[in-house]
N, C-alpha and C. Protein backbone atom coordinates (compact mmCIF):
# COMPACT_ATOMS: atom_id res chain seq x y z
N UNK A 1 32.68 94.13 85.53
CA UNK A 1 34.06 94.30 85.95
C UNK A 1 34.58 92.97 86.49
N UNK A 2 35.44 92.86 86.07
CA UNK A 2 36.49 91.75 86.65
C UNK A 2 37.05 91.63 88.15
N UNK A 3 36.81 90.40 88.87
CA UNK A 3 37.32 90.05 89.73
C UNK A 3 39.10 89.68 89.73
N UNK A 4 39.71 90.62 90.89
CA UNK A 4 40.51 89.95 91.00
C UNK A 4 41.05 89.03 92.18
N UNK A 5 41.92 87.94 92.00
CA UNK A 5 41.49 86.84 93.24
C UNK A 5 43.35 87.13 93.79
N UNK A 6 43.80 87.53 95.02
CA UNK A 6 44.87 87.16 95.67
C UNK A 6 45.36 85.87 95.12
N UNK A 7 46.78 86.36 95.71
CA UNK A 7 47.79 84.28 95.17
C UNK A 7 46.87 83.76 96.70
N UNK A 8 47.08 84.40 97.70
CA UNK A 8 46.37 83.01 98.52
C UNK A 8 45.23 82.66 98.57
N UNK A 9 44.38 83.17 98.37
CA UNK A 9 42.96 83.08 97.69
C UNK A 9 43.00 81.74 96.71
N UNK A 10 43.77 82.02 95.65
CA UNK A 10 43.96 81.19 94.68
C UNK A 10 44.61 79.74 94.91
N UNK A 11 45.71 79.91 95.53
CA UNK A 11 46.51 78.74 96.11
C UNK A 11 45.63 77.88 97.27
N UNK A 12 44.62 78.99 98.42
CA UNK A 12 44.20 77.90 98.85
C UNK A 12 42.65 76.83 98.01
N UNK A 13 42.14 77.70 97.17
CA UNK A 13 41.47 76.97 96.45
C UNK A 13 41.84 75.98 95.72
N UNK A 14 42.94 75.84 95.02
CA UNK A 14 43.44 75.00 94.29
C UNK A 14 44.13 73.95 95.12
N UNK A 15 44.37 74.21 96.53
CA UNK A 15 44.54 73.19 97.19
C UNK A 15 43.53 72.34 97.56
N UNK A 16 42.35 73.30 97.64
CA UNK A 16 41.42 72.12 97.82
C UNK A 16 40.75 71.30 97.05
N UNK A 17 41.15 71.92 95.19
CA UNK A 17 40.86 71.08 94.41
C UNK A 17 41.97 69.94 94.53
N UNK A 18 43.33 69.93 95.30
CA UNK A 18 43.98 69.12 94.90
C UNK A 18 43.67 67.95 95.75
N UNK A 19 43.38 68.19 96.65
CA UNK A 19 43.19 67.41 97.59
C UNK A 19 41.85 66.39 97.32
N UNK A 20 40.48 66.56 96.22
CA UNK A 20 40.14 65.89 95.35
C UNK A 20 39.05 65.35 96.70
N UNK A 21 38.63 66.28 97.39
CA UNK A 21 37.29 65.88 98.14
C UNK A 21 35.85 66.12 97.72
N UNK A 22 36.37 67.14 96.82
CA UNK A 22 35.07 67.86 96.71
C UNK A 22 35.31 67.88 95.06
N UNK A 23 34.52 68.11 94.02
CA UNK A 23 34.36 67.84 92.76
C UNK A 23 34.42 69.86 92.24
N UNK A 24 35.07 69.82 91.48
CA UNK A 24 35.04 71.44 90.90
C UNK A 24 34.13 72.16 90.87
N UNK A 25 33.17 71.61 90.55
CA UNK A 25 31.68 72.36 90.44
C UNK A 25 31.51 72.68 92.16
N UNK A 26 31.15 71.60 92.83
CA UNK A 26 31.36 71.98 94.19
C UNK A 26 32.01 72.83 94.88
N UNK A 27 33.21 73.24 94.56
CA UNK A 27 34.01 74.10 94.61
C UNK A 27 34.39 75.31 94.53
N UNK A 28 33.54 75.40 92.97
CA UNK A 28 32.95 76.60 92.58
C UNK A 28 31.73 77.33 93.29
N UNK A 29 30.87 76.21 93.53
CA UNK A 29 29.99 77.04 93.93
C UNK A 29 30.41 77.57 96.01
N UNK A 30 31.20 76.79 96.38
CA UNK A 30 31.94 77.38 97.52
C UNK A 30 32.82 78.27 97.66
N UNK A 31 33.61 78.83 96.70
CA UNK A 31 34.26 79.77 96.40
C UNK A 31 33.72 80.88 95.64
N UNK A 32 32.48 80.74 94.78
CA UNK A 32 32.12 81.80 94.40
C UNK A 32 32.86 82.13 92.95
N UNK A 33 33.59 81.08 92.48
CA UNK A 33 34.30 81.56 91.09
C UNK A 33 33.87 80.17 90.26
N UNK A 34 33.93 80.70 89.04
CA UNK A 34 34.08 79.92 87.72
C UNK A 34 34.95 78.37 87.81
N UNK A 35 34.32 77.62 87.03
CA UNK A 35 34.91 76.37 87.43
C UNK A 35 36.08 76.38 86.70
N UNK A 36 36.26 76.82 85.63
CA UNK A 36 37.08 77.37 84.50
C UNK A 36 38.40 77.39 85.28
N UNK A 37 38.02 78.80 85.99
CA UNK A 37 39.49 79.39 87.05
C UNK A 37 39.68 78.75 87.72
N UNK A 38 38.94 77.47 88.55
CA UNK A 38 39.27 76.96 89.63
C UNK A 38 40.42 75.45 88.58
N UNK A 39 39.87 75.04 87.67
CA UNK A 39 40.89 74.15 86.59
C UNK A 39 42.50 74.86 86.31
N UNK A 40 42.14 76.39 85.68
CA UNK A 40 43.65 77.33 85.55
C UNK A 40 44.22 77.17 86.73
N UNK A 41 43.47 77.10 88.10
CA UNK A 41 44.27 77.52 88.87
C UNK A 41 45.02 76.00 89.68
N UNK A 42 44.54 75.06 89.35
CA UNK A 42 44.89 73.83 89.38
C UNK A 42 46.11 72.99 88.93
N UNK A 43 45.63 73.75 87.44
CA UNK A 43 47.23 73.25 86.53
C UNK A 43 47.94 74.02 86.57
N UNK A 44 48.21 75.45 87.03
CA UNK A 44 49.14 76.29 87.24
C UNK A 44 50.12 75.66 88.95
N UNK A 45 49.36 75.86 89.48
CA UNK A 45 49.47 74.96 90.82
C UNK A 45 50.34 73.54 90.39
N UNK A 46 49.59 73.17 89.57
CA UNK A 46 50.70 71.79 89.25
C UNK A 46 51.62 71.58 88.83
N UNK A 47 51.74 72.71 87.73
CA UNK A 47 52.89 73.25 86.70
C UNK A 47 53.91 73.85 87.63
N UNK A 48 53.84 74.82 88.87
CA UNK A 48 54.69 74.91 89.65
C UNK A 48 55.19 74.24 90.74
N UNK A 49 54.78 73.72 91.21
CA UNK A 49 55.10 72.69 91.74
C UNK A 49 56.30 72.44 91.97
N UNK A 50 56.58 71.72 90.75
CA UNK A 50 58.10 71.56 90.75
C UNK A 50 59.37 72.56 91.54
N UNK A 51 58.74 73.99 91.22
CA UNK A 51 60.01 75.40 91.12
C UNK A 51 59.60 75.52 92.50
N UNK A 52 59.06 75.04 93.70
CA UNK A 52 59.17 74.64 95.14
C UNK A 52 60.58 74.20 95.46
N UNK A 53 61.01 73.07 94.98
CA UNK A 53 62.06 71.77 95.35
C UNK A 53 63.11 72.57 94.97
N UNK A 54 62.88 73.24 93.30
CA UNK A 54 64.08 73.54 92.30
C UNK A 54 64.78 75.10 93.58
N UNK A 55 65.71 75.11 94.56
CA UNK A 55 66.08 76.15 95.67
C UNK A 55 67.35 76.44 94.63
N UNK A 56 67.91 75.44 94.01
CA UNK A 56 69.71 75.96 93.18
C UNK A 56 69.07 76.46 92.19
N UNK A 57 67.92 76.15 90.96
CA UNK A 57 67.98 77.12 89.89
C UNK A 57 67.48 78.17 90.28
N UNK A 58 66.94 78.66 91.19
CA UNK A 58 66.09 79.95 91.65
C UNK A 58 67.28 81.09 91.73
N UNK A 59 68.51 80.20 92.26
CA UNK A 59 70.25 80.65 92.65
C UNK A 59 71.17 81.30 91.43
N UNK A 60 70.63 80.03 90.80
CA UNK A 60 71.16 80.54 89.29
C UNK A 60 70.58 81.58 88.54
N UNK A 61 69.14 81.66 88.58
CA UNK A 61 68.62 83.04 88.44
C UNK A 61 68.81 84.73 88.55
N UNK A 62 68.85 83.90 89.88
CA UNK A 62 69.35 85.44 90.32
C UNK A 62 70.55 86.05 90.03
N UNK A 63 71.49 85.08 89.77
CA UNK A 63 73.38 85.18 89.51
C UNK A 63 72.90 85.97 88.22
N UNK A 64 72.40 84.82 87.05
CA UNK A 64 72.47 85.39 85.60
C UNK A 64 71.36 86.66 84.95
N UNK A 65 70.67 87.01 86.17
CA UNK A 65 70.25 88.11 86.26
C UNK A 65 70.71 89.21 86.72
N UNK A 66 71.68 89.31 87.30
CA UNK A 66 73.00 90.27 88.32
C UNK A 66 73.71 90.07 86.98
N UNK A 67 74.08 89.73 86.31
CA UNK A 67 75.18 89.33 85.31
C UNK A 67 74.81 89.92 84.14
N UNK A 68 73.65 89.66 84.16
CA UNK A 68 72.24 90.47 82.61
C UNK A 68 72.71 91.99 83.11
N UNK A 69 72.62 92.44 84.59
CA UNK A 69 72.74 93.62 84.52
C UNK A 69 74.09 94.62 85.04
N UNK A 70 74.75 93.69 84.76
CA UNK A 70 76.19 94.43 85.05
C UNK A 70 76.07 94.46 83.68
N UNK A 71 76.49 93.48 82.37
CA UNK A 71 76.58 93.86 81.29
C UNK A 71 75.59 95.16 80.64
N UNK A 72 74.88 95.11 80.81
CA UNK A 72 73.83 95.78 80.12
C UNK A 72 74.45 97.22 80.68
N UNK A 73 75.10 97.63 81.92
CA UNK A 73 75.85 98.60 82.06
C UNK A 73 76.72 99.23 82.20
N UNK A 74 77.55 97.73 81.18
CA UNK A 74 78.88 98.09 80.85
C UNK A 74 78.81 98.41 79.24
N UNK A 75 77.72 98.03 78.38
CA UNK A 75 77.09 98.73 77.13
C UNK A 75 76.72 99.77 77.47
N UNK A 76 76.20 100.04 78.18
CA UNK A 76 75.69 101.49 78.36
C UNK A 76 76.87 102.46 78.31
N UNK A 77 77.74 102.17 79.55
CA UNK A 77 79.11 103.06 79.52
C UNK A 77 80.00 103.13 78.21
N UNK A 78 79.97 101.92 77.75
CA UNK A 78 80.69 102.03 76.18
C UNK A 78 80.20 102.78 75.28
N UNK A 79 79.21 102.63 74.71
CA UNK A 79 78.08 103.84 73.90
C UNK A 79 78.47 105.09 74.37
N UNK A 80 78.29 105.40 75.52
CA UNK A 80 78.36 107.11 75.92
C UNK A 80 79.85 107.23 75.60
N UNK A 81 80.96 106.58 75.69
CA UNK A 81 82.29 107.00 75.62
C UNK A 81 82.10 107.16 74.32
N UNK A 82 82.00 106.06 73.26
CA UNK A 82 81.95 106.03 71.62
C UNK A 82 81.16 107.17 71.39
N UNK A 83 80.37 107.46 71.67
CA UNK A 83 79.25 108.49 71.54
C UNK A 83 80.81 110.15 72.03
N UNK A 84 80.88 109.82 73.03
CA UNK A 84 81.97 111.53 73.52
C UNK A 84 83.02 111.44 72.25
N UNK A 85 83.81 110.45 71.95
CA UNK A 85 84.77 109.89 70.82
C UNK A 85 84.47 110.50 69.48
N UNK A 86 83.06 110.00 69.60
CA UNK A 86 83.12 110.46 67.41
C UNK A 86 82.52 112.00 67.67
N UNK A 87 82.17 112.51 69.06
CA UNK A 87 81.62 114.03 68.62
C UNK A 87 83.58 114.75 68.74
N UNK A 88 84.30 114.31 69.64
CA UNK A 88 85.23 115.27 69.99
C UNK A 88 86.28 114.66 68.18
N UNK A 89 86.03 113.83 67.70
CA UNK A 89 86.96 113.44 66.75
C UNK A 89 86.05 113.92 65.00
N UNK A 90 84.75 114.59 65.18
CA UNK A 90 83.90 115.12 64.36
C UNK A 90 83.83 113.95 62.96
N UNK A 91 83.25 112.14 63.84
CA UNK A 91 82.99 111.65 62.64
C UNK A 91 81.59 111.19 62.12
C-alpha cells in the first residue's frame, strides 16, 4: 500500500533538499521516503515557486472563475426556457 505524505511533510522536506546540506540520498534515508519523491518534490517546489510572488494572477483567477460561473448559469437558464418554448410551441 501506498504512502501518503501531507503538503507539509512534503514542503518541509523539499526545503531541506533546497537548502543543499545534506545530499538526497541522505535525505532519504532521514525521511524515510524514496529519493525519487524527494527529486518530484523538489522540482515541484521549484516550479511553484514563482505562484508565491504571482498575489494579482491568483486575483485574476478567481474573477475569471466567478465569470466561468455566472455564464455557465446563464446557459443553463437559456436551455430550460428554449427547452419550455419548443414543448409549449410543439416543435
Amino acid at each position: 500500500m501506498r504512502k501518503s505524505h501531507s503538503s507539509e511533510f512534503k514542503a518541509k522536506v523539499a526545503l531541506a533538499a533546497l537548502k543543499g546540506d545534506k545530499t538526497i540520498a541522505e535525505l532519504a534515508s532521514q525521511y524515510e521516503v524514496h529519493g525519487n519523491m524527494i527529486s518530484r518534490w523538489l522540482r515541484d517546489a521549484k516550479e511553484g515557486l514563482a505562484g508565491v510572488f504571482a498575489g494579482d494572477e491568483r486575483e485574476r483567477v478567481k474573477e475569471l472563475k466567478a465569470q466561468n460561473d455566472e455564464l455557465y448559469t446563464k446557459i443553463g437558464r437559456i436551455e430550460v426556457e428554449n427547452d419550455w418554448l419548443r414543448k409549449k410551441l410543439n416543435v
